[in-house]
Protein backbone atom coordinates (compact mmCIF):
# COMPACT_ATOMS: atom_id res chain seq x y z
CA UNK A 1 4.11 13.73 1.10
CA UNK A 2 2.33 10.54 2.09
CA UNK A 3 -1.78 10.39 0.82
CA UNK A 4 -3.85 9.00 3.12
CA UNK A 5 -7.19 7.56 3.06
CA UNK A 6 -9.67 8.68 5.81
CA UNK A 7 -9.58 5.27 7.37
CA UNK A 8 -8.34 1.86 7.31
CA UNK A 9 -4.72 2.14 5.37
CA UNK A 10 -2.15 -0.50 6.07
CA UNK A 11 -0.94 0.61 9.53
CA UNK A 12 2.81 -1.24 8.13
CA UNK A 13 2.97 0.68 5.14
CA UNK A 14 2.42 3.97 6.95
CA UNK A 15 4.15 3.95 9.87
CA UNK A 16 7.25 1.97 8.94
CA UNK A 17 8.37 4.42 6.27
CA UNK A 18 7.25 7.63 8.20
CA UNK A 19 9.76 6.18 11.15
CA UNK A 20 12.64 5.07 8.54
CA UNK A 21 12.09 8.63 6.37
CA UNK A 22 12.23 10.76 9.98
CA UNK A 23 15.51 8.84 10.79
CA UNK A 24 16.78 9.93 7.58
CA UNK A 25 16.33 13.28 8.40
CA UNK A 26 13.19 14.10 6.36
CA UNK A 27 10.65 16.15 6.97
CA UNK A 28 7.04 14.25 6.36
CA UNK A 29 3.68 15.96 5.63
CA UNK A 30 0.79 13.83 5.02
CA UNK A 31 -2.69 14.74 3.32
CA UNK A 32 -6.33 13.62 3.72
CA UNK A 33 -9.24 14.13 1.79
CA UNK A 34 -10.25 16.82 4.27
CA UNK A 35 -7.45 17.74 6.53
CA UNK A 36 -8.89 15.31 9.60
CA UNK A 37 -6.46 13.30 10.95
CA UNK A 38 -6.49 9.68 9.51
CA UNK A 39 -6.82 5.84 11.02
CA UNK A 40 -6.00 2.83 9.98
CA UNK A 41 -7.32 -0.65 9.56
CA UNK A 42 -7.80 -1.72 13.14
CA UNK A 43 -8.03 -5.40 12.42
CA UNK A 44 -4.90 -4.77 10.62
CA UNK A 45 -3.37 -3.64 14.19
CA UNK A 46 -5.41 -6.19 16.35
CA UNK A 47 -5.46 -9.08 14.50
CA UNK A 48 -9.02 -9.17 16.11
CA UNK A 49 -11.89 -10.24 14.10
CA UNK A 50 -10.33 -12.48 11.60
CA UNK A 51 -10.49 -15.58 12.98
CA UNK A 52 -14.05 -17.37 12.71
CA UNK A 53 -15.06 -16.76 16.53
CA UNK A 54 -14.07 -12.95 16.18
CA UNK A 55 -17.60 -11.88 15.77
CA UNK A 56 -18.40 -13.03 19.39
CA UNK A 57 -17.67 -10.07 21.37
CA UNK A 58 -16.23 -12.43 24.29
CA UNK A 59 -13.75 -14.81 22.11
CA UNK A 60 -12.38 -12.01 19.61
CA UNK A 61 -9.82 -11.43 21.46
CA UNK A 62 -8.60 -15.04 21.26
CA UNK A 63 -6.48 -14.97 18.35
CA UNK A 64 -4.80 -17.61 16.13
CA UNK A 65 -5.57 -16.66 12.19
CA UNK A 66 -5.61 -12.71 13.35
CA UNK A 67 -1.99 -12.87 14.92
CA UNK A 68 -0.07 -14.13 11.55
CA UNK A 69 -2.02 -11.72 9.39
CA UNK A 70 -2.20 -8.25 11.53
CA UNK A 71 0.95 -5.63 11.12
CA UNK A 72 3.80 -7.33 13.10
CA UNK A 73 5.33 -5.70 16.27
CA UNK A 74 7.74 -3.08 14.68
CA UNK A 75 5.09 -1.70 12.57
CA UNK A 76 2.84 -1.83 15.56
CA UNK A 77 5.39 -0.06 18.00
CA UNK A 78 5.72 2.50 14.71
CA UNK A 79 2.10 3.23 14.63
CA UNK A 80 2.04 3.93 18.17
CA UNK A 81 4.70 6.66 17.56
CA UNK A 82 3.14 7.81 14.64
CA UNK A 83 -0.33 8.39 16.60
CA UNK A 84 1.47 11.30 18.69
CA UNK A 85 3.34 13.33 15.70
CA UNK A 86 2.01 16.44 14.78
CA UNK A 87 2.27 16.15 11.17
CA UNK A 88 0.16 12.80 11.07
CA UNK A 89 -2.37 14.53 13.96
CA UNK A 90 -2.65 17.79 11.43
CA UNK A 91 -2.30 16.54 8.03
CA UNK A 92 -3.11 18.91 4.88
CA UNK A 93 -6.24 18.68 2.86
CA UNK A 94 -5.85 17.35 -0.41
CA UNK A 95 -7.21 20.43 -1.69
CA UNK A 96 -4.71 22.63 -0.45
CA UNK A 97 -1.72 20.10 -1.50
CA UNK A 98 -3.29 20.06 -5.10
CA UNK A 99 -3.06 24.30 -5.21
CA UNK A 100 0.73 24.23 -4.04
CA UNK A 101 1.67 21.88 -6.39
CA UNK A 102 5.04 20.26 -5.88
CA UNK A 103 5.94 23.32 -4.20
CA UNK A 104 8.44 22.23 -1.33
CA UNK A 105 7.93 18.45 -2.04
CA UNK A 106 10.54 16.25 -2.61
CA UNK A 107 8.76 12.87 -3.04
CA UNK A 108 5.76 11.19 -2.65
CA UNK A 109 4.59 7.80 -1.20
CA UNK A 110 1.36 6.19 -1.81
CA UNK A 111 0.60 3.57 0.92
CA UNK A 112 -2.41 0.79 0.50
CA UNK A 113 -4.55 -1.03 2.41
CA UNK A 114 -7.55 -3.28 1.59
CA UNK A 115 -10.80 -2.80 3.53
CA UNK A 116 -13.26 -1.94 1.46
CA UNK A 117 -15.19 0.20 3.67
CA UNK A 118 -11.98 2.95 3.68
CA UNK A 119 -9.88 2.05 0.62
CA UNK A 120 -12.46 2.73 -2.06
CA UNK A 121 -12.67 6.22 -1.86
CA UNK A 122 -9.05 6.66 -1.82
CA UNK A 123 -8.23 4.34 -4.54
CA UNK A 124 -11.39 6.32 -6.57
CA UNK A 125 -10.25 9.83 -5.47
CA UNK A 126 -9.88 11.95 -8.72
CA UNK A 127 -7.91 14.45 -6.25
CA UNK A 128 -5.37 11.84 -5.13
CA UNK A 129 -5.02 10.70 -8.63
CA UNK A 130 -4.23 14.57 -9.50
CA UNK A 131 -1.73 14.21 -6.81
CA UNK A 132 -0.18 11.25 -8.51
CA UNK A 133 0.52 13.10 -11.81
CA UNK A 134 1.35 16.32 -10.68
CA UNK A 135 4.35 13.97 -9.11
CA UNK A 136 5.15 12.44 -12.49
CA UNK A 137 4.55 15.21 -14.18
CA UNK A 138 7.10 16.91 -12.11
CA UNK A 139 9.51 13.99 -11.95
CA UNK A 140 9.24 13.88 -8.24
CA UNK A 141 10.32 10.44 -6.58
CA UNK A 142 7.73 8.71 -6.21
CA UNK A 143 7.10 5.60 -4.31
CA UNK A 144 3.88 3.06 -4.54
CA UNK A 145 3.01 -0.04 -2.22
CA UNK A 146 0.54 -2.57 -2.25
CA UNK A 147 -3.10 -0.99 -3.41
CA UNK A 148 -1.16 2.28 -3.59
CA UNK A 149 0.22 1.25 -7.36
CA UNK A 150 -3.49 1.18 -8.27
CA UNK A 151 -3.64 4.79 -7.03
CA UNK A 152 -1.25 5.55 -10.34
CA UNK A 153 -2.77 3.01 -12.70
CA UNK A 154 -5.94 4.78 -12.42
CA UNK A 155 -4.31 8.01 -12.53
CA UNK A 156 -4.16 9.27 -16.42
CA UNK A 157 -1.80 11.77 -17.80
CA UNK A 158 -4.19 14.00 -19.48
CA UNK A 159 -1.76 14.81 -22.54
CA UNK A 160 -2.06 10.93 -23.76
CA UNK A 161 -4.75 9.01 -22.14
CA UNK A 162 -2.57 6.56 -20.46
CA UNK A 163 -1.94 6.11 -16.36
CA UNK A 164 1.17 7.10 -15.48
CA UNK A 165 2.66 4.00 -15.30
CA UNK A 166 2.40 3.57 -19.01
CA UNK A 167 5.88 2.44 -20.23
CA UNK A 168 7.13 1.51 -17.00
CA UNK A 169 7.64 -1.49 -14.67
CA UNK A 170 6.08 -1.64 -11.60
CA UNK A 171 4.76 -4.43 -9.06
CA UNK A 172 2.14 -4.29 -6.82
CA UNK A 173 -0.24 -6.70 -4.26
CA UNK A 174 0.05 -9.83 -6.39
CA UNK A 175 -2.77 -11.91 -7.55
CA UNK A 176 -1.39 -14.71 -5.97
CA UNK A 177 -0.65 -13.27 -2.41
CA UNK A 178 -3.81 -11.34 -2.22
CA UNK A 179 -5.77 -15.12 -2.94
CA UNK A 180 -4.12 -16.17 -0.07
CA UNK A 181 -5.01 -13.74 2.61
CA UNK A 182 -8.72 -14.18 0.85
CA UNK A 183 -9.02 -18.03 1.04
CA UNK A 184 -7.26 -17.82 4.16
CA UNK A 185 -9.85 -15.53 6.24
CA UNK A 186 -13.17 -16.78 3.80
CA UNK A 187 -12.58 -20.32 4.23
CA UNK A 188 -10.52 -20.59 7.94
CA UNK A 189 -11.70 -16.98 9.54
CA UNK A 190 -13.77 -14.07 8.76
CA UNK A 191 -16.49 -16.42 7.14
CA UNK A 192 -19.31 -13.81 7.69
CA UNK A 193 -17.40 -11.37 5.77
CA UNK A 194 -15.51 -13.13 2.89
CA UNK A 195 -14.81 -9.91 1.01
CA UNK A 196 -12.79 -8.26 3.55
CA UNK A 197 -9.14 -8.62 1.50
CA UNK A 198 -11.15 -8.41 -1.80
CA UNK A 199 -11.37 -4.51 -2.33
CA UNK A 200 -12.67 -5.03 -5.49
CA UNK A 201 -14.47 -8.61 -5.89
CA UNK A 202 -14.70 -9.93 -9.20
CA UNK A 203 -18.07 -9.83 -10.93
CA UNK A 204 -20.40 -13.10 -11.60
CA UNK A 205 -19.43 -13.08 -15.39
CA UNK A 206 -15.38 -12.23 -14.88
CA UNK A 207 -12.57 -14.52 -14.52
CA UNK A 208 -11.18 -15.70 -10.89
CA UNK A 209 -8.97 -12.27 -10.04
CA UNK A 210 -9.89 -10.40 -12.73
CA UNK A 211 -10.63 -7.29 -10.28
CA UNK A 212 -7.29 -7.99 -8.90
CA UNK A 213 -4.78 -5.80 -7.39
CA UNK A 214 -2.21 -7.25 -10.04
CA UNK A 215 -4.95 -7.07 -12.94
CA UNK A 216 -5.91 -4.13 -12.88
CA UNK A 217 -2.72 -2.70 -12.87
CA UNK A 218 -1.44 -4.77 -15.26
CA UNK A 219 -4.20 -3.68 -17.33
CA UNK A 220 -2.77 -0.24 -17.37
CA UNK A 221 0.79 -0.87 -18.29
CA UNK A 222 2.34 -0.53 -22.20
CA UNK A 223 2.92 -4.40 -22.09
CA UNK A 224 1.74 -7.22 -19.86
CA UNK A 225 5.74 -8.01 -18.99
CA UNK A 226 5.88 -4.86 -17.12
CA UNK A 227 4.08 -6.18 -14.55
CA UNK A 228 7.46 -7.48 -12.60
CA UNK A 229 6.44 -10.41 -9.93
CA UNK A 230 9.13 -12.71 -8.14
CA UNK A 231 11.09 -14.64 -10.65
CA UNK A 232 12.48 -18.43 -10.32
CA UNK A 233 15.67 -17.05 -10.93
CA UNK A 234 15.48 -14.50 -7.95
CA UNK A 235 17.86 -15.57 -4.65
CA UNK A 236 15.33 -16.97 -1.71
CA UNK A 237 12.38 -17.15 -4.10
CA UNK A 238 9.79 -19.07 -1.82
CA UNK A 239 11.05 -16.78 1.35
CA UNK A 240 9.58 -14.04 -1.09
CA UNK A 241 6.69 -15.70 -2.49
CA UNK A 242 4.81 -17.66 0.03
CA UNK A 243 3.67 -14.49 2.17
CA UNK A 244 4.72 -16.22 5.25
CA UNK A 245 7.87 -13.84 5.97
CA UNK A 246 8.47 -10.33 6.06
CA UNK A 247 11.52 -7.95 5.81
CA UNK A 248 13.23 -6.08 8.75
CA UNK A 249 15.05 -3.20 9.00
CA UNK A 250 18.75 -5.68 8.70
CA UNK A 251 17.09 -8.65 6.32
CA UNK A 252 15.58 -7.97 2.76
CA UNK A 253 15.32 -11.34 1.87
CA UNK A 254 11.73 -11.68 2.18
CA UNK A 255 11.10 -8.19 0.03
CA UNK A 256 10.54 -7.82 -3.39
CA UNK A 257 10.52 -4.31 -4.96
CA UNK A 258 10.88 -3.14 -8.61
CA UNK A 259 12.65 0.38 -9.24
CA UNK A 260 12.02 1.84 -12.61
CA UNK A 261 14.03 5.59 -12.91
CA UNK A 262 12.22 7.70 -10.38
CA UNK A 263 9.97 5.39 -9.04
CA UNK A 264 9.76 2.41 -7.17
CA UNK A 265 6.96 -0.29 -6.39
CA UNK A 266 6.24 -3.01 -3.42
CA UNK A 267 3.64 -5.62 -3.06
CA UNK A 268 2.79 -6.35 0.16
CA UNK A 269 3.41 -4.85 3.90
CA UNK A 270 6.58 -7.87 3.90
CA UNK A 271 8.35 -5.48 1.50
CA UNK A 272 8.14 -2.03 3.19
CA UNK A 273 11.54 -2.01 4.85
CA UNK A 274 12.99 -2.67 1.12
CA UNK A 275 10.36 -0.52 -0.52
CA UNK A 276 11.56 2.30 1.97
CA UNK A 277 15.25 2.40 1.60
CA UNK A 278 14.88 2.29 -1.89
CA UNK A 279 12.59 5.23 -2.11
CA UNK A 280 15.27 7.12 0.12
CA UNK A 281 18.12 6.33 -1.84
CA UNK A 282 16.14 8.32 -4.79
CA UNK A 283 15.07 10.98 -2.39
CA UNK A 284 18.33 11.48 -1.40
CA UNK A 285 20.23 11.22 -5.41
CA UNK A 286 17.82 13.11 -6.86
């Protein structure tokens, strides 16, 4: 099961593992918040918009800044594909996912995304967070990308309190990467709205990222430590870090993901080829 937003998820962090979990033979059902069929983040698929002339209707399409941030052309061709499936054009309510429980799922994925105007009321959904510990609690596979990890830091096991990621290790959208696609569009692109990779923009009296992706969910684990970024020891550390390269399909060395028992964690759309194999390898062990 893949838990959708209503609009404007990561079109990379959808598609890409609904194409590499299909090819693996599985069968994928995804849920929205009322069983509509979902969209993503256009400027996430167009790359229009993000440079500073994008809000002049005749230059948007000109695009410099817009083409190294927007999903890549895999991830593009996937969408495409995934536009015409049945099970993305009839997804299930999240209602009606919550009253089966578990029944007939084998795993579930929690995608991200950023723009503000469609994340929120995913990331705040108290029925997606159900979703997230009905999964735990029934030691499901579960898999968590980018803003999806704050899906199960806000999601609280209701027998202690804590999320569910309490006494586990986990990564997510780093502090540092997500500061990069801000300053990048704020300062060299989408100047008239400087928010637009800041879900969750700090307050006037908090510290610089303190409404962070990484924060946040940091915030939520048993120890600070758990929070599991890109090490100097790790092989082709600056391929990883510097957000300018992205896995394929046949080269991980740009991805980063942490696996912790039954579930594993990504940061960033340059991770989901990684983040996906590893989630199959538990789909298919467990």
């Amino acid at each position: 099961m893949i838990p959708l937003p209503r609009r404007d998820f990561d079109p990379s962090e959808v598609a890409v593992p609904w194409q590499m979990l299909r090819a693996a033979g599985m069968h994928v059902v995804f849920a929205t918040p009322d069983g509509a069929a979902a969209s993503a983040d256009d400027l996430m698929l167009t790359g229009e918009g993000l440079d500073p002339w994008g809000w002049i209707p005749g230059l948007k399409k000109i695009r410099l800044l817009g083409l190294s941030l927007r999903a890549n052309a895999d991830a593009r061709a996937a969408y495409q594909k995934l536009l015409a499936a049945p099970e993305f054009r009839a997804p299930q309510s999240y209602a009606l996912m919550l009253a089966n429980g578990m029944q007939g799922i084998d795993g579930v994925l929690f995608p991200g995304g950023h723009r503000a105007r469609g994340m929120r009321e995913y990331l705040e959904s108290a029925q997606v967070q159900q979703l997230a510990v009905a999964a735990f609690a029934a030691a499901r596979p579960v898999a968590a990308i980018c803003h999806g990890v704050l899906v199960l830091a806000r999601s609280r096991n209701p027998g202690t309190g804590h999320s569910v990621l309490h006494g586990r290790r986990t990564t997510a959208l780093t502090w540092a990467l997500e500061k990069k696609a801000w300053d990048a569009t704020r300062w060299f692109g989408r100047f008239w709205d400087p928010a637009y990779y800041r879900t969750y923009p700090d307050g006037e009296k908090q510290p610089a990222g303190f409404m962070s992706v990484q924060a946040e969910v940091t915030r939520a684990l048993a120890r600070p430590e758990d929070f599991c970024d890109v090490t100097d020891a790790a092989p082709q550390g600056f391929r990883k870090r510097s957000g300018l390269f992205r896995d394929r399909i046949d080269d991980d060395r740009a991805a980063w993901v942490v696996r912790d028992g039954n579930y594993v964690s990504a940061r960033w759309p340059g991770d989901v080829h990684a983040f996906t194999k590893a989630f199959i390898a538990m789909l298919t062990s467990s």
